[in-house]
PDB file of N, CA and C in Angstrom:
ATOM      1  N   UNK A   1       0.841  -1.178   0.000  1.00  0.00           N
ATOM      2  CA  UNK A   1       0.000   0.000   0.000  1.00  0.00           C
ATOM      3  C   UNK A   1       0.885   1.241   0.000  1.00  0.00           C
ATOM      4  N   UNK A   2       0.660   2.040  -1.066  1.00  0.00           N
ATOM      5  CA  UNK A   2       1.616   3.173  -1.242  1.00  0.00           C
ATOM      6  C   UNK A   2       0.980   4.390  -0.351  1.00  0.00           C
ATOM      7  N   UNK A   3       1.588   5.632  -0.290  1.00  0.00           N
ATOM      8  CA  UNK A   3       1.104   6.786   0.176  1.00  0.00           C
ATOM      9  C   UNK A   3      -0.218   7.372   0.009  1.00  0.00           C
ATOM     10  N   UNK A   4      -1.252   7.686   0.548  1.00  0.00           N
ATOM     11  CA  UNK A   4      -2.277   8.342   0.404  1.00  0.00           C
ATOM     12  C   UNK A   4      -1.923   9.929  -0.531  1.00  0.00           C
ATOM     13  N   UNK A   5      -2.570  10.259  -1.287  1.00  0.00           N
ATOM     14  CA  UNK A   5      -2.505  11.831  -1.981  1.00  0.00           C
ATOM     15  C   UNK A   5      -3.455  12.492  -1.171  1.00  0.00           C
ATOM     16  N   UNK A   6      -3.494  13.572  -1.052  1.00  0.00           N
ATOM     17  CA  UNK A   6      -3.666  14.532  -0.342  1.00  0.00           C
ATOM     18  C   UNK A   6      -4.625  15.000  -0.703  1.00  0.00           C
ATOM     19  N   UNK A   7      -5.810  15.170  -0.285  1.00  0.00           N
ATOM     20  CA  UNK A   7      -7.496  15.393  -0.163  1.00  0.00           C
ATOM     21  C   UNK A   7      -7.449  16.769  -0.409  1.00  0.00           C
ATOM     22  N   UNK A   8      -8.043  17.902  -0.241  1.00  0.00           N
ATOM     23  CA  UNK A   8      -7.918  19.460   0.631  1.00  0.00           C
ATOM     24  C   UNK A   8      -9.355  19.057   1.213  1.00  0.00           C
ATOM     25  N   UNK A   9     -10.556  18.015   0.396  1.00  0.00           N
ATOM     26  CA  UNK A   9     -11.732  17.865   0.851  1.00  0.00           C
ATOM     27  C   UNK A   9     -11.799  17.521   2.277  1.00  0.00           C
ATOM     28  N   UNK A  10     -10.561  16.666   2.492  1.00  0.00           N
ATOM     29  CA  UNK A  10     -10.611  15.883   3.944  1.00  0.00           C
ATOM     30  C   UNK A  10      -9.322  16.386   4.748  1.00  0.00           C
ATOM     31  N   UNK A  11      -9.571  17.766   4.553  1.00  0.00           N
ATOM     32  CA  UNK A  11      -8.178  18.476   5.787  1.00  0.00           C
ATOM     33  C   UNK A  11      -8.986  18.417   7.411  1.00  0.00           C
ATOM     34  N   UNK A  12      -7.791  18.097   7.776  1.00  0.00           N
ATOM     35  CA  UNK A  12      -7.853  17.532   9.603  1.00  0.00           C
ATOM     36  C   UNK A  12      -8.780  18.917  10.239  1.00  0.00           C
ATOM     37  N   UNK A  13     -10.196  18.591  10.605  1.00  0.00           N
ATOM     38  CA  UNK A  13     -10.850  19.939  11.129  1.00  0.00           C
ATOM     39  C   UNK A  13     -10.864  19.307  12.809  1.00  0.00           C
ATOM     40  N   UNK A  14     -10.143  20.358  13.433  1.00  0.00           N
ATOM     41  CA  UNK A  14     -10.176  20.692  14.611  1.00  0.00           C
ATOM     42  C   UNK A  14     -10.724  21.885  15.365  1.00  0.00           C
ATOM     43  N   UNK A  15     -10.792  21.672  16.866  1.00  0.00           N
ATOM     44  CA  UNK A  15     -11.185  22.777  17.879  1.00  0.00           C
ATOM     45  C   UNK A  15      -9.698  23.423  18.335  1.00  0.00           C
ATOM     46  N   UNK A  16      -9.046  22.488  18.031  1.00  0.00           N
ATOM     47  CA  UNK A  16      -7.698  23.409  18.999  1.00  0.00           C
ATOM     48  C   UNK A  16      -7.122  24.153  17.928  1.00  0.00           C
ATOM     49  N   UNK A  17      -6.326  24.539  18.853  1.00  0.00           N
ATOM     50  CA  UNK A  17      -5.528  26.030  18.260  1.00  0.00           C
ATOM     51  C   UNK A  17      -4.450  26.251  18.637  1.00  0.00           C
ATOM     52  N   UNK A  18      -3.075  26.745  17.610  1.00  0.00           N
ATOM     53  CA  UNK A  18      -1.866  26.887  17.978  1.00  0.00           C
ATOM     54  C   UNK A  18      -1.997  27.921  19.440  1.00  0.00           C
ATOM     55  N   UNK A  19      -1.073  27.421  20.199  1.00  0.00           N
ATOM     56  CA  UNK A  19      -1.148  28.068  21.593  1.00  0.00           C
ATOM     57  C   UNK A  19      -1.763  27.819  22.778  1.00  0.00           C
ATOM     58  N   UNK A  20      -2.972  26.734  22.285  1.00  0.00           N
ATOM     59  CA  UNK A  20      -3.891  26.024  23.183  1.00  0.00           C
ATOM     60  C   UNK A  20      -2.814  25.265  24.110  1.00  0.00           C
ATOM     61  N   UNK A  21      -3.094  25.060  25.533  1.00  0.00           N
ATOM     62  CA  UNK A  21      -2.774  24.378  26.395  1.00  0.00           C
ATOM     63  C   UNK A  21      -3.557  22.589  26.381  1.00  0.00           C
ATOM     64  N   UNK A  22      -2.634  21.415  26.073  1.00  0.00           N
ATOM     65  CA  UNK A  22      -3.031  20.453  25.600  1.00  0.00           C
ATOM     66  C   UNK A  22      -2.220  19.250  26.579  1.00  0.00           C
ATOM     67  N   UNK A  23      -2.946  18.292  27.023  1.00  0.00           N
ATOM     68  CA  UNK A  23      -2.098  16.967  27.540  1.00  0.00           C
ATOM     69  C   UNK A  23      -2.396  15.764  26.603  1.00  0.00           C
ATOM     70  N   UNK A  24      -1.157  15.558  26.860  1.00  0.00           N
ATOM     71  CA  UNK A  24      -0.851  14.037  25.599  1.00  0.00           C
ATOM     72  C   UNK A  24      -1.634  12.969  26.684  1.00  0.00           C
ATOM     73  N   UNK A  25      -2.825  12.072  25.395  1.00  0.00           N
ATOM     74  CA  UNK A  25      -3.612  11.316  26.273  1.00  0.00           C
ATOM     75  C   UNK A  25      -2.731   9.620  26.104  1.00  0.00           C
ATOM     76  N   UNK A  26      -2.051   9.580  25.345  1.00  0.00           N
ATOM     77  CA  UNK A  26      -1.511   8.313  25.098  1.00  0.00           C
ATOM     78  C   UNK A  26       0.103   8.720  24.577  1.00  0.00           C
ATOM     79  N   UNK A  27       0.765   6.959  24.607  1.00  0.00           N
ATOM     80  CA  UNK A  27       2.030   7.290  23.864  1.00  0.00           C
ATOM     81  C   UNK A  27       3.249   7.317  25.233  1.00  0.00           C
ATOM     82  N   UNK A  28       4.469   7.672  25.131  1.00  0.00           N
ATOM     83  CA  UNK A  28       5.465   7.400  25.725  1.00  0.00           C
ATOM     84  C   UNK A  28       5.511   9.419  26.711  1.00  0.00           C
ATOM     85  N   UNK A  29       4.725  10.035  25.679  1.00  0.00           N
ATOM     86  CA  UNK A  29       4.593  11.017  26.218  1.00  0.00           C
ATOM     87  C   UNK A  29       3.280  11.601  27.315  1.00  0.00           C
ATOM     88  N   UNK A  30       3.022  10.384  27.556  1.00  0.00           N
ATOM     89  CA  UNK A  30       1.100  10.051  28.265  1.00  0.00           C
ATOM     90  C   UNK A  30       1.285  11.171  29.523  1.00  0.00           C
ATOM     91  N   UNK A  31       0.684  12.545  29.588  1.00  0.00           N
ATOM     92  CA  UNK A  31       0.378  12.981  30.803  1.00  0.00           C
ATOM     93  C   UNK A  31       1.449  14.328  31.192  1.00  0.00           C
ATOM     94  N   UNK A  32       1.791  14.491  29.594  1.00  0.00           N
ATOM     95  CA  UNK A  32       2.967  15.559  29.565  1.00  0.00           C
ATOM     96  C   UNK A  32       1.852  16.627  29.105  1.00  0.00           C
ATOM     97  N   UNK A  33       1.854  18.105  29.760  1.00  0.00           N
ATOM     98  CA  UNK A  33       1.132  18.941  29.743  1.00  0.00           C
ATOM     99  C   UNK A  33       2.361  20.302  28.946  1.00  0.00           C
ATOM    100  N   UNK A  34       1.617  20.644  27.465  1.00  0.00           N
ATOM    101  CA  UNK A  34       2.683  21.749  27.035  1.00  0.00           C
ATOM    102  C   UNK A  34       1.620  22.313  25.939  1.00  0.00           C
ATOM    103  N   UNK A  35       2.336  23.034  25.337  1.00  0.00           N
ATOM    104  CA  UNK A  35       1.295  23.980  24.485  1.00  0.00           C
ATOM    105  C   UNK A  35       1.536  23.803  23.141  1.00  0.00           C
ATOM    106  N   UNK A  36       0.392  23.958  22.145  1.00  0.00           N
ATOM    107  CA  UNK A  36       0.512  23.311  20.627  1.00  0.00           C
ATOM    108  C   UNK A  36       1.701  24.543  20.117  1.00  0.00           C
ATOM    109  N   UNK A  37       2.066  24.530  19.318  1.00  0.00           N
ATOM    110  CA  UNK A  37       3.464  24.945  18.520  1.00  0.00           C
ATOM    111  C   UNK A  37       2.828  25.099  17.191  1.00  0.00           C
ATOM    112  N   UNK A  38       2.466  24.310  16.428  1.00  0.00           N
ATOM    113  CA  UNK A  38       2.004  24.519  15.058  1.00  0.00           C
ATOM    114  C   UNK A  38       1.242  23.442  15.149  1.00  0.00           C
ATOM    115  N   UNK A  39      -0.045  23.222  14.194  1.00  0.00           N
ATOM    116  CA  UNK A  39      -0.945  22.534  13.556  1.00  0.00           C
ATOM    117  C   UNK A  39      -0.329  22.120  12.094  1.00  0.00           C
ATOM    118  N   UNK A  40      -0.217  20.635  11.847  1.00  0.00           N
ATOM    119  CA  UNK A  40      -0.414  20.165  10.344  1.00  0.00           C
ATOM    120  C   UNK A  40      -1.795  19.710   9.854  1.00  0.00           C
ATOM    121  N   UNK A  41      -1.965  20.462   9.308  1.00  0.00           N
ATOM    122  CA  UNK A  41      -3.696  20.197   9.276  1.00  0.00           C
ATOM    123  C   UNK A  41      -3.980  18.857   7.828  1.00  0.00           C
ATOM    124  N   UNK A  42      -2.724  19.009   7.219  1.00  0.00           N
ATOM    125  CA  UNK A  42      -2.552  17.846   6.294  1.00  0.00           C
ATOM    126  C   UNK A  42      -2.040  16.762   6.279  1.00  0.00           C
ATOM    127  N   UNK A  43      -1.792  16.442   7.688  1.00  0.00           N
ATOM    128  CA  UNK A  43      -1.694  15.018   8.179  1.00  0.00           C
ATOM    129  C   UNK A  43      -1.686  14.930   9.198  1.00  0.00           C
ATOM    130  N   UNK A  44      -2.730  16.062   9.924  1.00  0.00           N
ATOM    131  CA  UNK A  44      -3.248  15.374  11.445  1.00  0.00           C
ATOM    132  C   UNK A  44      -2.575  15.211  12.291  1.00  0.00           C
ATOM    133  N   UNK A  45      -1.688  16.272  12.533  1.00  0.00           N
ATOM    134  CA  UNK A  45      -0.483  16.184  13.410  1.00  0.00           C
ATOM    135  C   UNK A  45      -0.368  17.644  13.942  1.00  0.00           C
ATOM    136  N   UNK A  46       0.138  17.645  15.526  1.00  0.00           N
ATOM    137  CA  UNK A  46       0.587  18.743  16.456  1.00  0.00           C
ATOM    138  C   UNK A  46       1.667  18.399  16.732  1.00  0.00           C
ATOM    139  N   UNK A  47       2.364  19.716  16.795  1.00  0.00           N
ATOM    140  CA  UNK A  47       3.450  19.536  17.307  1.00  0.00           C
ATOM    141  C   UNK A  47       3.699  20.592  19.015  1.00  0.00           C
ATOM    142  N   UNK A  48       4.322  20.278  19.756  1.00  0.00           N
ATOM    143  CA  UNK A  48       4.405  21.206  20.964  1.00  0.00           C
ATOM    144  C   UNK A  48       5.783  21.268  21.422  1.00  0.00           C
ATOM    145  N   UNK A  49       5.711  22.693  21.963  1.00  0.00           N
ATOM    146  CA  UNK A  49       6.390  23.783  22.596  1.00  0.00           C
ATOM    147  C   UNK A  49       7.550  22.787  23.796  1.00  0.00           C
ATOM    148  N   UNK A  50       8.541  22.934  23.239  1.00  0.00           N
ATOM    149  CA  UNK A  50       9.758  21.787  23.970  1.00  0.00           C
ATOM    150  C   UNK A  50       9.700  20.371  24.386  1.00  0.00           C
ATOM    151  N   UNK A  51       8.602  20.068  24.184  1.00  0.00           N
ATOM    152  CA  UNK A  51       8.327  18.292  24.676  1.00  0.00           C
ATOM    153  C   UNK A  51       8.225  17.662  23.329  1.00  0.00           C
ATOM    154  N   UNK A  52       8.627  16.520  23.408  1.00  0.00           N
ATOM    155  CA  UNK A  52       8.046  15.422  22.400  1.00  0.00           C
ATOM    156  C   UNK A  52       9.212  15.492  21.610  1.00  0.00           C
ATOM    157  N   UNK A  53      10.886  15.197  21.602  1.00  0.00           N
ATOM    158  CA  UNK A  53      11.244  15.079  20.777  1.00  0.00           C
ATOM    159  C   UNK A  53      11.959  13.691  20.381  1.00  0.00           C
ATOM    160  N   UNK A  54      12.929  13.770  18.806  1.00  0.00           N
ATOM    161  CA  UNK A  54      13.530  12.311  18.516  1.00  0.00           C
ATOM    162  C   UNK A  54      14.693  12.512  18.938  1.00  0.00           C
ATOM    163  N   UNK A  55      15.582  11.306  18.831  1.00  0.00           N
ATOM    164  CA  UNK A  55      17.182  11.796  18.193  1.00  0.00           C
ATOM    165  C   UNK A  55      17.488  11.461  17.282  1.00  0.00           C
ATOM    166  N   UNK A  56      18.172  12.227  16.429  1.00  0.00           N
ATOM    167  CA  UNK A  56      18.860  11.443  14.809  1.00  0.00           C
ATOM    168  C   UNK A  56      20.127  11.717  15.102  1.00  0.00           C
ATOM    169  N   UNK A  57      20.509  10.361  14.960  1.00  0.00           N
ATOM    170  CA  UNK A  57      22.004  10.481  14.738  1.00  0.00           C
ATOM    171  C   UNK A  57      22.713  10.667  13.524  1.00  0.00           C
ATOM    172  N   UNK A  58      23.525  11.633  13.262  1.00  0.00           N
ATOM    173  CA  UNK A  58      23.816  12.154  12.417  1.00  0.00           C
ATOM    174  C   UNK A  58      25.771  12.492  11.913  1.00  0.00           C
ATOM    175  N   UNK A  59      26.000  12.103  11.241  1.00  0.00           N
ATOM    176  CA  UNK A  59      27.568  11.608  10.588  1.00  0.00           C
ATOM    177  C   UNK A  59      28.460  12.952  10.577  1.00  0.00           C
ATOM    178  N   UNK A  60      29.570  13.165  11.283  1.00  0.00           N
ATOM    179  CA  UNK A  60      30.157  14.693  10.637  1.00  0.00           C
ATOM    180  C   UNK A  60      30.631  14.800   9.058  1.00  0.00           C
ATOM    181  N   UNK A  61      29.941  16.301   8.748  1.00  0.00           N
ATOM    182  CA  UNK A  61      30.601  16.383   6.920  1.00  0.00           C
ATOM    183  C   UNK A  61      31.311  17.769   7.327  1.00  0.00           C
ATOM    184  N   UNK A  62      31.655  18.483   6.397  1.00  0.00           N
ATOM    185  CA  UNK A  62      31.927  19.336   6.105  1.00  0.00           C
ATOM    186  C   UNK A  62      31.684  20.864   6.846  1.00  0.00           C
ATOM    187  N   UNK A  63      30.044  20.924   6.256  1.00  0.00           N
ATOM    188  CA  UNK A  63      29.163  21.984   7.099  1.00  0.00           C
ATOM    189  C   UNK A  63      29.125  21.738   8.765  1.00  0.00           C
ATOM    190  N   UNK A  64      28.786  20.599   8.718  1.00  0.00           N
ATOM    191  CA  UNK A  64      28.769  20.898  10.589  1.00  0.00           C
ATOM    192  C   UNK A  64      29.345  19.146  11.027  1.00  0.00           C
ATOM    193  N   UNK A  65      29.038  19.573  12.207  1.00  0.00           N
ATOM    194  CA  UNK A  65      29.441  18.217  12.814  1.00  0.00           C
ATOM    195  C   UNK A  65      28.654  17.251  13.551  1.00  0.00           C
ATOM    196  N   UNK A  66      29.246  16.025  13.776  1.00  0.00           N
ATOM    197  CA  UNK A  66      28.341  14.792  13.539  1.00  0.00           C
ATOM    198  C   UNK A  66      27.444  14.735  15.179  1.00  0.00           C
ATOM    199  N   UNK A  67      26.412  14.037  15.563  1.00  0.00           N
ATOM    200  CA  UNK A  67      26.792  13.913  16.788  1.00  0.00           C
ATOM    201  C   UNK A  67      24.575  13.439  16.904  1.00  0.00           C
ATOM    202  N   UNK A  68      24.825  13.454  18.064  1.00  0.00           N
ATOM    203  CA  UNK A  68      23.081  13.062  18.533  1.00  0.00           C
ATOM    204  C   UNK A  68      22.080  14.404  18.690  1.00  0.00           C
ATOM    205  N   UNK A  69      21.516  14.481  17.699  1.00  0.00           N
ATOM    206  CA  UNK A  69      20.516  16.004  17.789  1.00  0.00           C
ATOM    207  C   UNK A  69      19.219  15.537  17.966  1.00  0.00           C
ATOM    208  N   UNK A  70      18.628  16.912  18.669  1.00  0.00           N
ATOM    209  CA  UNK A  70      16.999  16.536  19.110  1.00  0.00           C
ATOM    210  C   UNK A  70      16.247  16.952  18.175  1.00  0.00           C
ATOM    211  N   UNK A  71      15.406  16.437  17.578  1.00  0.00           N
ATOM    212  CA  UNK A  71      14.363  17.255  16.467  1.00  0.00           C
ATOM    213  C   UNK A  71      12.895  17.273  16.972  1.00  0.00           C
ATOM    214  N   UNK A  72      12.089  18.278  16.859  1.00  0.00           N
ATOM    215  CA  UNK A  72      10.821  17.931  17.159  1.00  0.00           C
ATOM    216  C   UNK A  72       9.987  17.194  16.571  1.00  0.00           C
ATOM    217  N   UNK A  73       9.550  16.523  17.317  1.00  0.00           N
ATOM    218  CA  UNK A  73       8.044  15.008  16.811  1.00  0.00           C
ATOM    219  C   UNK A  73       7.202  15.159  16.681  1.00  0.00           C
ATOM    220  N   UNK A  74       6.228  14.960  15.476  1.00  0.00           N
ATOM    221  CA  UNK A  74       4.705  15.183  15.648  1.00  0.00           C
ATOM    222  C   UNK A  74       4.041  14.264  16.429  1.00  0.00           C
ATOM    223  N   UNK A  75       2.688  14.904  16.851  1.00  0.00           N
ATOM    224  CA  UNK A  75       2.123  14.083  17.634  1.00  0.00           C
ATOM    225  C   UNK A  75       0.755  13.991  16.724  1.00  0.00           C
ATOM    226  N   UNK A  76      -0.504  12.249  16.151  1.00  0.00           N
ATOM    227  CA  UNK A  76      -1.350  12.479  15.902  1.00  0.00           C
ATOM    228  C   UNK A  76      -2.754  13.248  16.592  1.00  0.00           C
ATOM    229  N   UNK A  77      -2.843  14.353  16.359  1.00  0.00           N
ATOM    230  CA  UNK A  77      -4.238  15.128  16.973  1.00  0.00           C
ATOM    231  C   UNK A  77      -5.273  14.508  17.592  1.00  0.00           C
ATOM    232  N   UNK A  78      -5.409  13.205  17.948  1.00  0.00           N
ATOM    233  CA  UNK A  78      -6.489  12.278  18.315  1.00  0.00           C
ATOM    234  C   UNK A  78      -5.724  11.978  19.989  1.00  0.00           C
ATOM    235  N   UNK A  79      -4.038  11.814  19.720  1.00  0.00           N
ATOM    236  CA  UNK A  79      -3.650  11.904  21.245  1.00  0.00           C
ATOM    237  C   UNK A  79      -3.516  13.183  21.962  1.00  0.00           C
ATOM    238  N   UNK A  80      -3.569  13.984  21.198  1.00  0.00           N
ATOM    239  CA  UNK A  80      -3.885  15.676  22.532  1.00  0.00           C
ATOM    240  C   UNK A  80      -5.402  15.590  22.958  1.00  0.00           C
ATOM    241  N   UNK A  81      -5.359  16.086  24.154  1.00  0.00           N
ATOM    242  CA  UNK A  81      -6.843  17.165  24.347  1.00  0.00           C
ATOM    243  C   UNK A  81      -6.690  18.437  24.793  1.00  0.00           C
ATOM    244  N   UNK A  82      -7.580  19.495  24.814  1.00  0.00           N
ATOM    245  CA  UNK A  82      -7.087  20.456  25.510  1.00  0.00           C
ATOM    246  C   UNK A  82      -7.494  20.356  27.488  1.00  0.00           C
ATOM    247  N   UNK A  83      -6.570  21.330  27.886  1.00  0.00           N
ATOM    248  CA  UNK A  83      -6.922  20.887  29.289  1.00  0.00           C
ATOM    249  C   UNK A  83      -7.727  21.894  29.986  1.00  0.00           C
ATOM    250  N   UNK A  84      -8.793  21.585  30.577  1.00  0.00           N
ATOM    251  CA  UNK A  84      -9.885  22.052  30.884  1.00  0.00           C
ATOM    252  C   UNK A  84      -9.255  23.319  32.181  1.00  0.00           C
ATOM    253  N   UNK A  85      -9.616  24.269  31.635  1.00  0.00           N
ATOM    254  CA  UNK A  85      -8.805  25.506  32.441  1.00  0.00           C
ATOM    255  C   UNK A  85      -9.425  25.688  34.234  1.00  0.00           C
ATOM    256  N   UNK A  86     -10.709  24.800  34.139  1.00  0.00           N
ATOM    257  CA  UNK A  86     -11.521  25.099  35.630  1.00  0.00           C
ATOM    258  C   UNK A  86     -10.427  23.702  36.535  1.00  0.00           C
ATOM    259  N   UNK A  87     -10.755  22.441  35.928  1.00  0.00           N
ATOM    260  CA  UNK A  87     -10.875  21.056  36.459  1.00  0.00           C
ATOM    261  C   UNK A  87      -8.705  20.837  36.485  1.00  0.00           C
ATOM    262  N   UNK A  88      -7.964  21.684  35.538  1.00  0.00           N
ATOM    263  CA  UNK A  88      -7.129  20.900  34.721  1.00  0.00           C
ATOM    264  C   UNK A  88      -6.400  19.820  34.447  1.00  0.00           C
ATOM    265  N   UNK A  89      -7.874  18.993  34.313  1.00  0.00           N
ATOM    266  CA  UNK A  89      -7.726  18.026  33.537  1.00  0.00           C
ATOM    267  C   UNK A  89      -8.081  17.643  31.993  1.00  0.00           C
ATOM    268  N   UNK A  90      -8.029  16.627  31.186  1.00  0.00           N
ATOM    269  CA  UNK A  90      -8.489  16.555  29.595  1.00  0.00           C
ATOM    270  C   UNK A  90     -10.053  16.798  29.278  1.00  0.00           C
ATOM    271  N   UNK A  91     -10.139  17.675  28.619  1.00  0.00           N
ATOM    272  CA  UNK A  91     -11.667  17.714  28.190  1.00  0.00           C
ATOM    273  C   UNK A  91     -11.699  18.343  26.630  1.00  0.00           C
ATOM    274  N   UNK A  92     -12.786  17.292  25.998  1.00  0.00           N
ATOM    275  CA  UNK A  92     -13.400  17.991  24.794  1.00  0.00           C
ATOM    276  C   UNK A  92     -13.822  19.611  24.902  1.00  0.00           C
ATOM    277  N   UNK A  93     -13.819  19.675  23.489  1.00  0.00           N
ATOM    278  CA  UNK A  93     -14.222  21.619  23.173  1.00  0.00           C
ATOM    279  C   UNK A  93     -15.735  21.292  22.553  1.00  0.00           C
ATOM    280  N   UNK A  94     -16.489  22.478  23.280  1.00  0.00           N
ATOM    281  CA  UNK A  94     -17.494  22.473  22.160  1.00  0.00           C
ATOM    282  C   UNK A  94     -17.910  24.495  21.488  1.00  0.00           C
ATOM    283  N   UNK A  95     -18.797  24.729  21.321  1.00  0.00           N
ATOM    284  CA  UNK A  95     -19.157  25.807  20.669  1.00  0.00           C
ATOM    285  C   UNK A  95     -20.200  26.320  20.728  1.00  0.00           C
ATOM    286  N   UNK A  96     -20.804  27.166  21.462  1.00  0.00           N
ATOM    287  CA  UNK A  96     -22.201  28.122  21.448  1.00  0.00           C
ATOM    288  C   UNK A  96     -21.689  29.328  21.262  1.00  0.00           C
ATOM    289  N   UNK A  97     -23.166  30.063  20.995  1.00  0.00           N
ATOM    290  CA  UNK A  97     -23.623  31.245  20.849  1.00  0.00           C
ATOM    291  C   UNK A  97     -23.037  31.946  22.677  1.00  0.00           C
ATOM    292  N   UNK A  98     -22.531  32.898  22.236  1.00  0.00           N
ATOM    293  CA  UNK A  98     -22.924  34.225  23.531  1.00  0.00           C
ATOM    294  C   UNK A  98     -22.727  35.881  23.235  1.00  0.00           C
ATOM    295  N   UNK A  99     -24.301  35.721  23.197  1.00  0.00           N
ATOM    296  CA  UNK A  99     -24.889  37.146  22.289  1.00  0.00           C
ATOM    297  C   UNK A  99     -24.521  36.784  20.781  1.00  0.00           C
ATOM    298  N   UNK A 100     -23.617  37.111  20.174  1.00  0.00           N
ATOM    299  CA  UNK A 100     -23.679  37.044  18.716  1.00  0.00           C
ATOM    300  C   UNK A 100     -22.318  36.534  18.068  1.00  0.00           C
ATOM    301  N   UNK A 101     -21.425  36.035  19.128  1.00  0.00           N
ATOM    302  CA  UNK A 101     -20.251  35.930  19.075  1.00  0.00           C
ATOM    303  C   UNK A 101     -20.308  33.906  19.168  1.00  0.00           C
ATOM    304  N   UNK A 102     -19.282  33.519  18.249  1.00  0.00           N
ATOM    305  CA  UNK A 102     -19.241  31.981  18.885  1.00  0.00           C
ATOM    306  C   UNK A 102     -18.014  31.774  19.203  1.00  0.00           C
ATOM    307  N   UNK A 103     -18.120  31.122  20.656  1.00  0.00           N
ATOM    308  CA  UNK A 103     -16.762  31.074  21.986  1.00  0.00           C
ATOM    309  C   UNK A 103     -17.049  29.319  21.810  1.00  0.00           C
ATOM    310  N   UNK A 104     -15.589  29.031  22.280  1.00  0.00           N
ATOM    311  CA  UNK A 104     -15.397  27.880  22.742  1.00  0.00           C
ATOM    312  C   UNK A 104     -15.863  27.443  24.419  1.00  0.00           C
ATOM    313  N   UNK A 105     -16.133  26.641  24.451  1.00  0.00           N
ATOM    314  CA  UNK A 105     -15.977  26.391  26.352  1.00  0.00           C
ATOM    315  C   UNK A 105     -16.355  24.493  26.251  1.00  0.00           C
ATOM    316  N   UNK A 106     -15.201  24.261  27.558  1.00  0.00           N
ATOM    317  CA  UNK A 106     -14.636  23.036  27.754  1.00  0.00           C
ATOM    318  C   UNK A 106     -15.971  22.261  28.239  1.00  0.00           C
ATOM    319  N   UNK A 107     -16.229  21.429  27.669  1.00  0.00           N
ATOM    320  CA  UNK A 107     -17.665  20.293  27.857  1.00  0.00           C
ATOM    321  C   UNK A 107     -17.693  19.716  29.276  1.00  0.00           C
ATOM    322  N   UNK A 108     -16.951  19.653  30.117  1.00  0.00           N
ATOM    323  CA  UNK A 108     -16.516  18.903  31.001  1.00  0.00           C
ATOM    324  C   UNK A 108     -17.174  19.989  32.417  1.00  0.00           C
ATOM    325  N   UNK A 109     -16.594  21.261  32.360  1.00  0.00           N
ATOM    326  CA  UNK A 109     -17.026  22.103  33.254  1.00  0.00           C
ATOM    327  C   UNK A 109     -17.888  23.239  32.543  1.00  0.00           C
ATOM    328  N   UNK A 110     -17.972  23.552  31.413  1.00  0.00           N
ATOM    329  CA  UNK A 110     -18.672  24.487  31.159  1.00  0.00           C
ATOM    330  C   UNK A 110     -18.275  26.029  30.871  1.00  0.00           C
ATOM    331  N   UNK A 111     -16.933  25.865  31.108  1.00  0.00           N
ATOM    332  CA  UNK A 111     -15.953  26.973  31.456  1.00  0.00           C
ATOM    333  C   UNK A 111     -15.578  27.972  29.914  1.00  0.00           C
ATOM    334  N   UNK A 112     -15.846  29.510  29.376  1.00  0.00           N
ATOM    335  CA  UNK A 112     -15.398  29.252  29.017  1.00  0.00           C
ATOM    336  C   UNK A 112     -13.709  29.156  28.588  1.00  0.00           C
ATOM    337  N   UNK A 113     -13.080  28.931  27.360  1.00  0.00           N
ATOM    338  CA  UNK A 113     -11.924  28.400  26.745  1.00  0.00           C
ATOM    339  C   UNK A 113     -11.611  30.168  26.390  1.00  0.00           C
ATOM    340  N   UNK A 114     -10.243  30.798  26.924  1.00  0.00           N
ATOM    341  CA  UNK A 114     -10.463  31.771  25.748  1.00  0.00           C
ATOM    342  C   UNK A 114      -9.045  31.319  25.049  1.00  0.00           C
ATOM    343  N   UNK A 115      -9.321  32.638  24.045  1.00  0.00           N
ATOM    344  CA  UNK A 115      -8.404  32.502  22.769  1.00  0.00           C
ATOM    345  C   UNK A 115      -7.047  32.627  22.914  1.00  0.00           C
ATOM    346  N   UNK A 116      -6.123  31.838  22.033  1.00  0.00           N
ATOM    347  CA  UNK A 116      -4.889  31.631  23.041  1.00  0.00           C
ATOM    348  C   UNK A 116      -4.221  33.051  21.966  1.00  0.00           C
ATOM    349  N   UNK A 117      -3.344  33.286  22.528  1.00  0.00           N
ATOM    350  CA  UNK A 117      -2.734  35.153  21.745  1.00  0.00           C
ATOM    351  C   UNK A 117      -1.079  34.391  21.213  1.00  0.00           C
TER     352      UNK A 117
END
């Protein structure tokens, strides 16, 4: 089975948002609390703010030199949640009306979510 091509019909629609405060619900990183960094919205992946990385080991050439570097890891968007700002613990986002404006607030407490800057 080769690579999937790339939809735009079926881009990754989410509630979170770069800057959102998020805990990893699974994985080696289970229960690490840090903040989204960038969204790949074309393959369903977050990445966050100093946690979650690899090592590649890497050969000395010329330009630089060889040695064990950290790179940042994506994480699939199905293992974050955001963390509920009343409880903080993991909770779904949902979306109403207040007055004429539509706000987020965390399903869990009711609270709402504001916008991360």
């Amino acid at each position: 089975m080769g690579l999937k091509q790339f939809d735009p019909k079926h881009e990754c629609k989410t509630k979170l948002r770069k800057g959102d405060e998020v805990v990893v619900l699974s994985g080696r990183s289970r229960g690490v609390v840090a903040k989204i960094d960038r969204i790949d919205r074309k393959k369903s992946r977050v990445y966050l703010e100093g946690k979650h990385f690899l090592k590649k080991h890497t050969k000395p050439t010329e330009v630089s030199e060889g040695g064990i570097l950290e790179k940042p890891a994506a994480l699939h968007i199905s293992k974050v949640a955001l963390v509920d700002p009343e409880t903080k613990k993991a909770t779904k986002i949902g979306y109403r009306k207040d007055g004429d404006q539509k706000v987020r607030f965390a399903r869990k407490s009711g609270v709402l979510v504001p916008n991360p800057q």
